[in-house]
N, C-alpha and C. Protein backbone atom coordinates (compact mmCIF):
# COMPACT_ATOMS: atom_id res chain seq x y z
N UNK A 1 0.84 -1.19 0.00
CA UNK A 1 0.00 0.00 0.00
C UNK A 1 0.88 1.26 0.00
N UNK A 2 0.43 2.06 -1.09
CA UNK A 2 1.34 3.41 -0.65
C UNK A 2 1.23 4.45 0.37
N UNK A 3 1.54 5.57 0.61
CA UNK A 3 2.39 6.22 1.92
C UNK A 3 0.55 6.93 2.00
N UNK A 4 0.47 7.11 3.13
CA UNK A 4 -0.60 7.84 3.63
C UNK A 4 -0.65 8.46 4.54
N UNK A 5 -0.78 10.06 4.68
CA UNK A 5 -0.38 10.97 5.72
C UNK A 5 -1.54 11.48 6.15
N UNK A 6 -1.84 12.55 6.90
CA UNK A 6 -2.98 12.93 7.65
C UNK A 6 -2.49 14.75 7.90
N UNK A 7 -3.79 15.62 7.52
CA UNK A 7 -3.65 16.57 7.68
C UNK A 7 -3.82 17.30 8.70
N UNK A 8 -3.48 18.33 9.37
CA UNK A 8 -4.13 19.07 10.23
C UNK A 8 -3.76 20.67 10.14
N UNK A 9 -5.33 21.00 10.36
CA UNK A 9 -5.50 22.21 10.10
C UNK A 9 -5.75 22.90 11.42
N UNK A 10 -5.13 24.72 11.67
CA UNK A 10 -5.19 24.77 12.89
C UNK A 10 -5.47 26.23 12.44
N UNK A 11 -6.74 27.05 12.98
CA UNK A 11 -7.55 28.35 12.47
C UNK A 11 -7.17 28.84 14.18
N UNK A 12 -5.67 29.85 13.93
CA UNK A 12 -5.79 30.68 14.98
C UNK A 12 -6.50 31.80 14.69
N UNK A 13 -6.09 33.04 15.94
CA UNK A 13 -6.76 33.88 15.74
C UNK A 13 -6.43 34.74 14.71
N UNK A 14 -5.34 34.85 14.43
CA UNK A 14 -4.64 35.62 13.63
C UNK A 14 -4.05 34.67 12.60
N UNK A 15 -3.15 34.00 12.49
CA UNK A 15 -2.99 32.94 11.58
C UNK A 15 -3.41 31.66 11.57
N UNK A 16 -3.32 30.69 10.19
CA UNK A 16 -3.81 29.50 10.26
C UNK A 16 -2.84 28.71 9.42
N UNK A 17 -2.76 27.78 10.44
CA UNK A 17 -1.41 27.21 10.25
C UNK A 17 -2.00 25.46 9.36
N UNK A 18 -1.32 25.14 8.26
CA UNK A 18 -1.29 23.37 7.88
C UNK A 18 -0.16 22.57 8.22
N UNK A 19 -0.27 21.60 8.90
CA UNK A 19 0.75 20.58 9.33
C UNK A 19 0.03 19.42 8.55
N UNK A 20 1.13 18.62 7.80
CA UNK A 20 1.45 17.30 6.97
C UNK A 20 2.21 16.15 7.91
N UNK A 21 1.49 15.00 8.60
CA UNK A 21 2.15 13.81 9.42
C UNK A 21 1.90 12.75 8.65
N UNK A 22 3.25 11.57 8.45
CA UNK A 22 2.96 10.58 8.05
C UNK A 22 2.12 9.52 9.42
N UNK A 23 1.96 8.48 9.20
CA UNK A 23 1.11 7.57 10.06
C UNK A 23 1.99 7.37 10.97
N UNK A 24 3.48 7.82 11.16
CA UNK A 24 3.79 7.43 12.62
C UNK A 24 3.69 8.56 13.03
N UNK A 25 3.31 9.58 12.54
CA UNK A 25 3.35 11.10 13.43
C UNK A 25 4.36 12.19 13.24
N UNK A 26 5.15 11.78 12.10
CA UNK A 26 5.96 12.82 12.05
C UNK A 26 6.07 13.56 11.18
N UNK A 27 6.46 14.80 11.39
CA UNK A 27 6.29 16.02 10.48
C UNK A 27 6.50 16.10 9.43
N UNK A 28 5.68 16.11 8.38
CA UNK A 28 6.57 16.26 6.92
C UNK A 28 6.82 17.57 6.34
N UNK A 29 5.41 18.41 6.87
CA UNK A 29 5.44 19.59 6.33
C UNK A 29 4.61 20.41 7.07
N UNK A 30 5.07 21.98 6.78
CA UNK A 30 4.38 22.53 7.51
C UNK A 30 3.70 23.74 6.94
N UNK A 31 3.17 24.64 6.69
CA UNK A 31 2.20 25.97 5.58
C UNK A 31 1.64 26.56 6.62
N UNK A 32 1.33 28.15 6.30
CA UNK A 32 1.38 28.95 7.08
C UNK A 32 0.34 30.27 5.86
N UNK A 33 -0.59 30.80 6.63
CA UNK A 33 -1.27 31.67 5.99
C UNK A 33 -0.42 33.51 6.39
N UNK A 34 -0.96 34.03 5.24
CA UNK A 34 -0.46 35.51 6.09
C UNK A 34 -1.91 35.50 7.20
N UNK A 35 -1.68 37.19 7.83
CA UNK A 35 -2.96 37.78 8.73
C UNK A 35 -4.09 37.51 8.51
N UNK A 36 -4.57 37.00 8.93
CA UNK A 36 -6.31 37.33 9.21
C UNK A 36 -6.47 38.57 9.73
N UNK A 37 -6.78 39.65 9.23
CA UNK A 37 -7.26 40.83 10.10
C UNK A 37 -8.49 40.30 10.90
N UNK A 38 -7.92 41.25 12.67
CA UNK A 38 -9.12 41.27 13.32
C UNK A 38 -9.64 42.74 13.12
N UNK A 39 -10.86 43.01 12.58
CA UNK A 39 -11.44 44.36 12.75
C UNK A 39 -12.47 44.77 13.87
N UNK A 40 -12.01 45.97 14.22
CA UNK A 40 -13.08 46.95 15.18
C UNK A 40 -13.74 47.65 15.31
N UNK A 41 -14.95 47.41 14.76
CA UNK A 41 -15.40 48.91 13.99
C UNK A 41 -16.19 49.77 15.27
N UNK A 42 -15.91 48.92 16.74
CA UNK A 42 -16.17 49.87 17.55
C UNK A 42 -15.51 49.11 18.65
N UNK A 43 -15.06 50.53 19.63
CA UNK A 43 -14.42 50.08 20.96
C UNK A 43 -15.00 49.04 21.69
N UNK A 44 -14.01 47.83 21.64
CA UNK A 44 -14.23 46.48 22.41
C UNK A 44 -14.98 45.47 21.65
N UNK A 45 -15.26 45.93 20.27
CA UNK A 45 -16.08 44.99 19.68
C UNK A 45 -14.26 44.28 18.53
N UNK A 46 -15.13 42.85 18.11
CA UNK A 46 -13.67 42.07 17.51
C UNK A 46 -14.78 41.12 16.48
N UNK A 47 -13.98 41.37 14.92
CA UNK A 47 -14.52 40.74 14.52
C UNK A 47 -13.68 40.55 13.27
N UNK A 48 -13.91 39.19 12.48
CA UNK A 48 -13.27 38.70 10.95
C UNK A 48 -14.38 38.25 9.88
N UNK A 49 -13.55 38.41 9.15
CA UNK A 49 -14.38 37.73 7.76
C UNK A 49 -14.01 37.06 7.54
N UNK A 50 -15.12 35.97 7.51
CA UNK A 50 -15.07 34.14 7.14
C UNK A 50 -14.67 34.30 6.01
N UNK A 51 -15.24 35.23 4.64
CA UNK A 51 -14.40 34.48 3.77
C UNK A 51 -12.54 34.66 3.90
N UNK A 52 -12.27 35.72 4.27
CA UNK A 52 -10.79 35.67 4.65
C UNK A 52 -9.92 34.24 5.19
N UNK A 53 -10.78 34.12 6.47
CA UNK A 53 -10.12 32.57 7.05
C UNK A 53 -10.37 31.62 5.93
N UNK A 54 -11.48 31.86 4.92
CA UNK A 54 -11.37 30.68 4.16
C UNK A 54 -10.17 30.96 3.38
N UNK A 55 -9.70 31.64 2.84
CA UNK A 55 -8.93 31.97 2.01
C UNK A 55 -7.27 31.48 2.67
N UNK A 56 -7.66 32.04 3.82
CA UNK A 56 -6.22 31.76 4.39
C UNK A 56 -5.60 30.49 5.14
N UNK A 57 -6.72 29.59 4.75
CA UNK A 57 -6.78 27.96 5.16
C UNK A 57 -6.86 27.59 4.02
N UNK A 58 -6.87 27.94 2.33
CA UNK A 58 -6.41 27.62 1.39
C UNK A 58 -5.32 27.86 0.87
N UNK A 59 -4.89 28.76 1.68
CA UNK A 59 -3.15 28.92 1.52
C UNK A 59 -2.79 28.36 2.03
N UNK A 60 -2.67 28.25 3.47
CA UNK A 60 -1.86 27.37 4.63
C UNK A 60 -1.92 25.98 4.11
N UNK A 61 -2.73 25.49 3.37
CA UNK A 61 -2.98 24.09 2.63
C UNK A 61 -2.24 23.80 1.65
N UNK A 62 -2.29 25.14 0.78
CA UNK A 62 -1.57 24.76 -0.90
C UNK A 62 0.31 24.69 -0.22
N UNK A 63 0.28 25.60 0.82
CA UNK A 63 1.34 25.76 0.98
C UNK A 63 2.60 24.70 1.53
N UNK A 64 1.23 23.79 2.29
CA UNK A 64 1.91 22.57 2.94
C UNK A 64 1.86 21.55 1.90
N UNK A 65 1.13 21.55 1.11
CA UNK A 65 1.41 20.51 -0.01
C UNK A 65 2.63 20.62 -0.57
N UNK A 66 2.89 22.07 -1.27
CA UNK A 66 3.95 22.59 -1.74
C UNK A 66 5.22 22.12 -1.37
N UNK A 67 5.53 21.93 -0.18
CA UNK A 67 6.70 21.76 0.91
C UNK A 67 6.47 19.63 0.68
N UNK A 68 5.66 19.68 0.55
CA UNK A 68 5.88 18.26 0.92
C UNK A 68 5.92 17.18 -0.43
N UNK A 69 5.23 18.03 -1.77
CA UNK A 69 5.56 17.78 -3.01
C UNK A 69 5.12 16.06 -2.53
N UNK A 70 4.21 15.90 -1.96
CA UNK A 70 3.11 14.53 -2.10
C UNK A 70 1.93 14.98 -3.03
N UNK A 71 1.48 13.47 -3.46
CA UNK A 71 -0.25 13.70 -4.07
C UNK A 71 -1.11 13.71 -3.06
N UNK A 72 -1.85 14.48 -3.30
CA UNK A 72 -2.66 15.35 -2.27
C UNK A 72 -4.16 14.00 -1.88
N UNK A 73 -3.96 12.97 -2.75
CA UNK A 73 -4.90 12.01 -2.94
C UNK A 73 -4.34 10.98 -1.69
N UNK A 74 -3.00 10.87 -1.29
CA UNK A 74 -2.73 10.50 -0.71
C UNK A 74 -2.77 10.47 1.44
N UNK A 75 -3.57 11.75 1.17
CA UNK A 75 -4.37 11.87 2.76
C UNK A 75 -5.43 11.48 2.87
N UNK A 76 -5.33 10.41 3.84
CA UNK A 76 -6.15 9.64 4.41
C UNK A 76 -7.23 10.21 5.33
N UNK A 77 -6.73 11.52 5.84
CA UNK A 77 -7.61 12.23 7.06
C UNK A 77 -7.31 13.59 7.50
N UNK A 78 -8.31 14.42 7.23
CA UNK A 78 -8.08 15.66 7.94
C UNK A 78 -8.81 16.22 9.22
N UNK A 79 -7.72 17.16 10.06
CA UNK A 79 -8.30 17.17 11.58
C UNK A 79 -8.10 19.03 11.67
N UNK A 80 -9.25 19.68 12.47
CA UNK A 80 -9.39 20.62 12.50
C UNK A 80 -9.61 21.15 14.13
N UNK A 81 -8.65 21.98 14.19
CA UNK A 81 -8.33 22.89 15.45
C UNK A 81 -9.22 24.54 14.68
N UNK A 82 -9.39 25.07 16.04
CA UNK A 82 -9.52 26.58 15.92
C UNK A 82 -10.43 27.53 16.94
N UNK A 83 -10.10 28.57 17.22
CA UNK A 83 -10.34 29.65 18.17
C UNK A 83 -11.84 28.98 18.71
N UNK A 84 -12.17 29.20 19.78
CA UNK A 84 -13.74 28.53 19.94
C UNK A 84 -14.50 29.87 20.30
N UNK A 85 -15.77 29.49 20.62
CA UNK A 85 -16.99 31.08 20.96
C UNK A 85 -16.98 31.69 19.87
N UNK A 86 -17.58 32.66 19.89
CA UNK A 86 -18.00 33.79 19.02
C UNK A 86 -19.17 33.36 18.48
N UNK A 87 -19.24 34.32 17.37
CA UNK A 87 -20.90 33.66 16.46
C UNK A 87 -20.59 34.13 15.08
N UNK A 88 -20.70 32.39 14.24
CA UNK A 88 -20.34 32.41 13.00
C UNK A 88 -21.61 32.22 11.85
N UNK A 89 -22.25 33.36 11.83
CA UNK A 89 -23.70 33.38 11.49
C UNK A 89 -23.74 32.99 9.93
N UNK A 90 -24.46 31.73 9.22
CA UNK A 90 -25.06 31.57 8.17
C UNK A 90 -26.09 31.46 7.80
N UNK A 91 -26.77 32.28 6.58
CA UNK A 91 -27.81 32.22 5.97
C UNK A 91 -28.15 31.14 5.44
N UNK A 92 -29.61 30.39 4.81
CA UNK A 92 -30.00 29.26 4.31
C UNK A 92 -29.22 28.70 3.21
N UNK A 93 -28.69 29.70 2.44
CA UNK A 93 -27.43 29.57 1.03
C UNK A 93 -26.52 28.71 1.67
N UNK A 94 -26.10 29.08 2.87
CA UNK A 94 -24.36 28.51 3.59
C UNK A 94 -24.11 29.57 3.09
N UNK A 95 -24.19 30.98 3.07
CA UNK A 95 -23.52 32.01 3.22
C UNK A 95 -23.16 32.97 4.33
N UNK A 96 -21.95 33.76 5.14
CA UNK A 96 -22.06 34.22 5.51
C UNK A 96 -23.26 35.37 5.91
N UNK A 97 -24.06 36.17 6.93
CA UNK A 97 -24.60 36.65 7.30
C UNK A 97 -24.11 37.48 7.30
N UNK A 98 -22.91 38.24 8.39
CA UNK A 98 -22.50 39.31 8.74
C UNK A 98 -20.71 38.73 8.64
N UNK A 99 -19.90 39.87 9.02
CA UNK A 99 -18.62 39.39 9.69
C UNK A 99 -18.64 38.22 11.14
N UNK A 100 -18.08 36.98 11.00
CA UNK A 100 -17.88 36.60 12.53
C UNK A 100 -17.38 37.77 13.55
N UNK A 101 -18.25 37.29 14.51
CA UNK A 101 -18.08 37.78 16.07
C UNK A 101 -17.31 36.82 16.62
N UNK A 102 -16.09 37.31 17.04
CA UNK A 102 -15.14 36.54 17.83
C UNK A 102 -15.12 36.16 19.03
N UNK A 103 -14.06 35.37 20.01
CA UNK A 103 -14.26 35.26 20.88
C UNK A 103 -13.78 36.10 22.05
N UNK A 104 -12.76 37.75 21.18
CA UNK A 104 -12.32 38.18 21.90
C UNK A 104 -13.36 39.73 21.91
N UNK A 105 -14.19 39.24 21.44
CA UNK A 105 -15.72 40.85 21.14
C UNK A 105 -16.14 40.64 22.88
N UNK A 106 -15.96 41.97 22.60
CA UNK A 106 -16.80 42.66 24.29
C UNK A 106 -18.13 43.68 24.10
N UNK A 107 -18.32 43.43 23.39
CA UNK A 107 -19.92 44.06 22.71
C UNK A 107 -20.85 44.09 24.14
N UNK A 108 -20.99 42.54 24.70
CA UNK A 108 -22.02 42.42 25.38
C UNK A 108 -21.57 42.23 26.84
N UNK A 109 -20.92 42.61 27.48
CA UNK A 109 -20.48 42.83 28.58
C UNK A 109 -21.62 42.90 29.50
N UNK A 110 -22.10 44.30 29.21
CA UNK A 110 -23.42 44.96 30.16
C UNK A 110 -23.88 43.64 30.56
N UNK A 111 -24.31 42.42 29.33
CA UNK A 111 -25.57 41.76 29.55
C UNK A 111 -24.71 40.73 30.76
N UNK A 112 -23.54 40.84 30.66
CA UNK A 112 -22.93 39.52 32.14
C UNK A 112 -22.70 40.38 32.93
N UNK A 113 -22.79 41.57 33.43
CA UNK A 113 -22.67 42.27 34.38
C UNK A 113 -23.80 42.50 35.12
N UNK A 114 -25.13 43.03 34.31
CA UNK A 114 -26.56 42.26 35.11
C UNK A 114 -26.80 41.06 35.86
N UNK A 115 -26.31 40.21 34.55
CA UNK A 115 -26.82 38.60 35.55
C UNK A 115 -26.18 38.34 36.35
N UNK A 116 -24.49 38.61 36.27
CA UNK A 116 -23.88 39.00 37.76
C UNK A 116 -24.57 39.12 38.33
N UNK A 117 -25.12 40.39 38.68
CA UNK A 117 -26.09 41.40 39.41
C UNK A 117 -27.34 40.41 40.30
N UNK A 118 -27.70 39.84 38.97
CA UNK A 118 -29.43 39.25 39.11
C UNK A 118 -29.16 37.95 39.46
N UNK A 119 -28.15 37.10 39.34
CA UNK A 119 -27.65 35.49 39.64
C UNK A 119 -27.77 34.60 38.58
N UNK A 120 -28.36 35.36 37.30
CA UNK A 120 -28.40 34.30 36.25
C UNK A 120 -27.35 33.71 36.03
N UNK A 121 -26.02 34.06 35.89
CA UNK A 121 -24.36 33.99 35.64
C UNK A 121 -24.58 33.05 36.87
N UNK A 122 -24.52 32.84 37.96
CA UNK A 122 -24.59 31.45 38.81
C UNK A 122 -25.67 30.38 38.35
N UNK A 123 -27.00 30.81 38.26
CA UNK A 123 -27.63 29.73 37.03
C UNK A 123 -27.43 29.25 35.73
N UNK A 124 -26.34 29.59 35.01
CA UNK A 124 -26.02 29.69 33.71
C UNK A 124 -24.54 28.64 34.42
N UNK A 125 -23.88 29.05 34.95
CA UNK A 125 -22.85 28.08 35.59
C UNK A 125 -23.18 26.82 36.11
N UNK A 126 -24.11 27.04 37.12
CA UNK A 126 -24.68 25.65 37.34
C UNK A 126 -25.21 24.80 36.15
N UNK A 127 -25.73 24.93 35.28
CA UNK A 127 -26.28 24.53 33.95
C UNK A 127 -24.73 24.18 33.54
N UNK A 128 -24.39 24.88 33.16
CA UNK A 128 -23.41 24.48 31.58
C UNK A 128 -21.95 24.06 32.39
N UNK A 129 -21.48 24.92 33.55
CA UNK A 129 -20.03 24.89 33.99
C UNK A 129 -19.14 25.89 33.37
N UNK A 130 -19.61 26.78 33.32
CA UNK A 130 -18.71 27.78 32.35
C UNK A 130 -19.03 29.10 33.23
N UNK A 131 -17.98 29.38 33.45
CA UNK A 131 -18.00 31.08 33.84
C UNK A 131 -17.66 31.62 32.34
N UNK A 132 -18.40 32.67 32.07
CA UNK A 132 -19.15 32.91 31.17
C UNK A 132 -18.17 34.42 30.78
N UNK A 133 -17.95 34.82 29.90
CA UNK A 133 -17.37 35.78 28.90
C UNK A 133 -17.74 36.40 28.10
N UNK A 134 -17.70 37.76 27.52
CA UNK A 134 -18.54 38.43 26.98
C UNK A 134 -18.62 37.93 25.27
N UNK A 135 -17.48 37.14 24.77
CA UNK A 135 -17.41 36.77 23.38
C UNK A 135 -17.56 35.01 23.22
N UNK A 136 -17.70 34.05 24.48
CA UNK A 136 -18.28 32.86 24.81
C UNK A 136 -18.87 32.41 23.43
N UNK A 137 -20.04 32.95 23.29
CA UNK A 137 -20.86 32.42 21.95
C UNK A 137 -22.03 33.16 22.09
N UNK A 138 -22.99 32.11 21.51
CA UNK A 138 -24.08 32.41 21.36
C UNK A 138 -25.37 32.68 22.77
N UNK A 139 -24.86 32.08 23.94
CA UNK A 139 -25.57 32.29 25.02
C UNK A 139 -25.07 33.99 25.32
N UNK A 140 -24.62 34.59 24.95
CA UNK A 140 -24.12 36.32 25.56
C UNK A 140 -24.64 37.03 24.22
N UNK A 141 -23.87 36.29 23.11
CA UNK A 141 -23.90 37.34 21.69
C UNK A 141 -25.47 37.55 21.61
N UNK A 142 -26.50 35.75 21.18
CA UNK A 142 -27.51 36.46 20.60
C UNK A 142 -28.50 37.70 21.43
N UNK A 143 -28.59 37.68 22.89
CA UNK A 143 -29.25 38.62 23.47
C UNK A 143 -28.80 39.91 22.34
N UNK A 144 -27.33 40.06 22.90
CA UNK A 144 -27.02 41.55 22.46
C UNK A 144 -27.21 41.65 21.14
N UNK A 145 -27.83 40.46 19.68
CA UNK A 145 -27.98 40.95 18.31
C UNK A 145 -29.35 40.51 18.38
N UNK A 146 -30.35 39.86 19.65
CA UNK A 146 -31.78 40.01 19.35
C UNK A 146 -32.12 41.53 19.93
N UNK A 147 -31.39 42.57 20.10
CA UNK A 147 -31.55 44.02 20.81
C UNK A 147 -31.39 45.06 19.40
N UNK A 148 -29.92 44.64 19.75
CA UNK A 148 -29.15 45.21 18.41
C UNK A 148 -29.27 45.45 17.29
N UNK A 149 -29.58 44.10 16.29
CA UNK A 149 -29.11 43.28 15.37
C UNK A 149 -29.83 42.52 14.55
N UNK A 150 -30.97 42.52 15.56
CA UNK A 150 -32.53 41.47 15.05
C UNK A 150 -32.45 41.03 13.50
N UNK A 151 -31.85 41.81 12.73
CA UNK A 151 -32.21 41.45 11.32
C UNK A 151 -30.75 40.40 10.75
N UNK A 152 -29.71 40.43 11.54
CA UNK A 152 -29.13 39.13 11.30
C UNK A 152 -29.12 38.29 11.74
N UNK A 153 -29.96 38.07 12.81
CA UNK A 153 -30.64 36.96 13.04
C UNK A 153 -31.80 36.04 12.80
N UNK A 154 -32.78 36.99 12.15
CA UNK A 154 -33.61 36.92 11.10
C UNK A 154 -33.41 36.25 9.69
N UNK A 155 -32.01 36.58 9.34
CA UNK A 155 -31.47 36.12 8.06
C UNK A 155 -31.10 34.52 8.20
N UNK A 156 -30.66 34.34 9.74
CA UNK A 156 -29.47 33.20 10.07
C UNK A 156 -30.34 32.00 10.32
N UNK A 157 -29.55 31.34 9.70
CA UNK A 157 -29.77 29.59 9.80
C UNK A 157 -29.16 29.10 10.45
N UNK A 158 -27.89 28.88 10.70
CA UNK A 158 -26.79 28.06 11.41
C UNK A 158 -25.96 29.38 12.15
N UNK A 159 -25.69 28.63 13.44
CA UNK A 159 -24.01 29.02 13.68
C UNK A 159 -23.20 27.93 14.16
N UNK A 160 -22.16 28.68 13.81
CA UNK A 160 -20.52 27.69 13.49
C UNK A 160 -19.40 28.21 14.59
N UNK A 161 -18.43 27.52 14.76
CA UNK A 161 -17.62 27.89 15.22
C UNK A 161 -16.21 28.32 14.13
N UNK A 162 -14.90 28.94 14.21
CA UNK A 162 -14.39 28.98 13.36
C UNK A 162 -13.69 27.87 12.47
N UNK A 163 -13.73 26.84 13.05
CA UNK A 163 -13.27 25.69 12.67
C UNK A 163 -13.95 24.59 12.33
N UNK A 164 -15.38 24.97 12.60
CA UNK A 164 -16.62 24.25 12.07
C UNK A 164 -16.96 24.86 10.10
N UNK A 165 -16.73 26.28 10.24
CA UNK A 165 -17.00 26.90 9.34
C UNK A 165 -15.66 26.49 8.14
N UNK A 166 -15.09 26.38 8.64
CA UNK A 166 -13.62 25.62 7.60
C UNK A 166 -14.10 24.04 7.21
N UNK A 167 -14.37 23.68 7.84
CA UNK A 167 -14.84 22.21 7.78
C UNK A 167 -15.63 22.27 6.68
N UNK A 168 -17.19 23.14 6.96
CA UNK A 168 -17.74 23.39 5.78
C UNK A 168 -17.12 23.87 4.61
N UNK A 169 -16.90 25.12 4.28
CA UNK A 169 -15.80 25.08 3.18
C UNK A 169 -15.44 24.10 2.55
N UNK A 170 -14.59 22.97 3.11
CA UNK A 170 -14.04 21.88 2.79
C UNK A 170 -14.87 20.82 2.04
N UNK A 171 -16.25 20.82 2.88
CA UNK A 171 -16.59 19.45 2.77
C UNK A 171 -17.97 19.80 2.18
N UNK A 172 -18.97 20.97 2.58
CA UNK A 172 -19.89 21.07 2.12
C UNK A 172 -21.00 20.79 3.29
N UNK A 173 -20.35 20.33 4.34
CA UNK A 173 -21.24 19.39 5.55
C UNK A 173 -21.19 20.18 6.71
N UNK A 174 -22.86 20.44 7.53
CA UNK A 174 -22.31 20.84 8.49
C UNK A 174 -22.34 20.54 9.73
N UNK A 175 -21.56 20.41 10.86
CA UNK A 175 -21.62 19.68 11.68
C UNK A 175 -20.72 20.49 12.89
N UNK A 176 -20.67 19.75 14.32
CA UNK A 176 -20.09 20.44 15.24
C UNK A 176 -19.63 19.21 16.51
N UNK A 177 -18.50 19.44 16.72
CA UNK A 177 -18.13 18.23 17.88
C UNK A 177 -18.45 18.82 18.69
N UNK A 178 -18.46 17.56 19.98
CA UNK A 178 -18.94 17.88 21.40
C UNK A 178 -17.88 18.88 22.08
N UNK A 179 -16.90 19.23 21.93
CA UNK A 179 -15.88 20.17 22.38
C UNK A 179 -16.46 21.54 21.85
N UNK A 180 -16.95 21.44 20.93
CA UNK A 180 -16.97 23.45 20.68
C UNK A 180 -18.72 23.12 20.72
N UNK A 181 -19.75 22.30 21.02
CA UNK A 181 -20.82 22.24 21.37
C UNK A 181 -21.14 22.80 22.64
N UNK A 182 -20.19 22.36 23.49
CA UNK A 182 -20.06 22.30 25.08
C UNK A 182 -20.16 23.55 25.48
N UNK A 183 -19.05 24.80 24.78
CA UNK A 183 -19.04 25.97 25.21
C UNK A 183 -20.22 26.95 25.91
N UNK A 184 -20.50 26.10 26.87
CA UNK A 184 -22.12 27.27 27.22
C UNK A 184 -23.02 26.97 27.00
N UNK A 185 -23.20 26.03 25.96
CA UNK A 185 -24.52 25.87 25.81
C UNK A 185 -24.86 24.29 25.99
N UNK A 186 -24.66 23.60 26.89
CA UNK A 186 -25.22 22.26 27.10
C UNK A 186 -24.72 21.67 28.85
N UNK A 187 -25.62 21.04 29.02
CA UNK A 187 -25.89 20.40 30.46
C UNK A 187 -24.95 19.60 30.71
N UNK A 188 -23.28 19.43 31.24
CA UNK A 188 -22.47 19.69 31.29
C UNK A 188 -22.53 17.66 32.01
N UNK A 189 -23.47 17.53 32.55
CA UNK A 189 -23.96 16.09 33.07
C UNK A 189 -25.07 15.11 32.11
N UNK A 190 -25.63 15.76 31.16
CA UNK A 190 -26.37 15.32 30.82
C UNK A 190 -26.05 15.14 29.03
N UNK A 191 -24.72 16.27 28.79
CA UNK A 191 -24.08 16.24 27.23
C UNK A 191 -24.72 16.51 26.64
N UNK A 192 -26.43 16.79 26.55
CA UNK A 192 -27.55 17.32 25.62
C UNK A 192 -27.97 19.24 25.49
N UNK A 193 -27.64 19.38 24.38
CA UNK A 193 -28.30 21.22 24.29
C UNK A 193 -29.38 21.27 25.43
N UNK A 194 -29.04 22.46 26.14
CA UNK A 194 -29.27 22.89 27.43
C UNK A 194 -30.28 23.91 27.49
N UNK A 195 -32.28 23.65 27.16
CA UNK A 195 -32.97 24.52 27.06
C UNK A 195 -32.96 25.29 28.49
N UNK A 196 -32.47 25.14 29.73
CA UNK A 196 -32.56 26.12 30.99
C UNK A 196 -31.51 27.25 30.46
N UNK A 197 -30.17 26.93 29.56
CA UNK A 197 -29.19 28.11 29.04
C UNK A 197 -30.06 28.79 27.94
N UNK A 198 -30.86 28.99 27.34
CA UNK A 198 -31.55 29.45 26.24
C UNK A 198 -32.60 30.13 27.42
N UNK A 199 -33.27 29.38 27.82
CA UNK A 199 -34.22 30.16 29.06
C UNK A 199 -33.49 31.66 29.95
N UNK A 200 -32.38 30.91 30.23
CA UNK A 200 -32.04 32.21 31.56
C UNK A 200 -31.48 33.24 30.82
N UNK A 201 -30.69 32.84 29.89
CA UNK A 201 -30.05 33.82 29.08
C UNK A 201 -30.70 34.42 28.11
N UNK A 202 -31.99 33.97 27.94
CA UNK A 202 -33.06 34.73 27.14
C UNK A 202 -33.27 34.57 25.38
N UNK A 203 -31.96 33.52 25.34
CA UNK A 203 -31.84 33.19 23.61
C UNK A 203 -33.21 32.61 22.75
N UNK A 204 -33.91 31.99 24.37
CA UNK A 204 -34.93 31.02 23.77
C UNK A 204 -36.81 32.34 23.21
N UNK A 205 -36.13 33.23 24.04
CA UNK A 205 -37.28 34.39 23.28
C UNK A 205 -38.13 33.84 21.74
């Protein structure tokens, strides 16, 4: 049988890196994207454009092929790392909605500084296990874009994480592991989407 290696793709915040391993694990190659700009179009808010990361996880790809001058037919498996939280909003197309909201956006602060206040943030912990952050995901963001924003959420079908949203790209499929599921929004004992986190946090409106 001929040589069969395994890819991995890794969507930081700023760059996104391709690593090439043969089946015992060792490095063959490695590709590297330029910047992802993070943009701000207001104090404390953080955000990118998906198509950018797509772009720059098709470099980091061509690039590791390049270096490793294998047939690309010859990977057996690709594995995907990347930034978790934020909200990676798609329309019914599989098109972007808006720019992703990252995980380092402080947009919605106010709204964890109330439930501080009010104890939801201790009910929201007890539920999920997460002390909770203003760029987390979708339990903080959608309040502040059903206020805000209503009409891209109106538009939205799915959200993704950034490394869910590469996946798609890739494959056409969309889907989400229990690791970037977990973030906040599921019963932390029970592993199932967590309607008391949609309740307290008000997503379920």
């Amino acid at each position: 049988m001929s040589e069969q290696y395994l890819l991995g793709i890794d969507n930081g915040t700023t760059v996104t890196k391709a690593a090439l391993f043969d089946l015992q694990g060792r490095t063959v190659a490695v590709g590297s994207s330029k910047e992802v700009k993070v943009s701000h179009p207001e104090p404390g808010w953080a955000e990118q454009n998906m198509a950018e990361l797509w772009q720059a996880t098709a470099t980091a790809i061509r690039a590791c092929l390049a270096k490793a001058t294998i047939d690309p037919a010859a990977i057996a498996g690709i594995s995907f790392s990347g930034h978790g939280g934020g909200v990676w909003l798609l329309d019914e197309t599989g098109q972007p909605v808006r720019e992703a909201i990252i995980w380092l956006d402080g947009r919605a602060k106010s709204y964890l500084d109330q439930w501080a206040a009010d104890g939801r943030a201790d009910q929201l912990y007890d539920e999920s296990g997460w002390s909770l952050f203003p760029g987390i995901g979708p339990c903080v963001i959608f309040p502040w874009l059903m206020e805000h924003e209503p009409e891209s959420l109106e538009r939205a079908r799915v959200n993704l994480s950034s490394k869910d949203w590469v996946k798609y790209c890739l494959t056409g499929e969309l889907s989400v592991d229990l690791t970037m599921a977990s973030i906040a929004h599921m019963n932390y004992q029970t592993k199932d989407y967590a309607s008391r986190v949609m309740e307290v946090s008000g997503m379920g409106r």
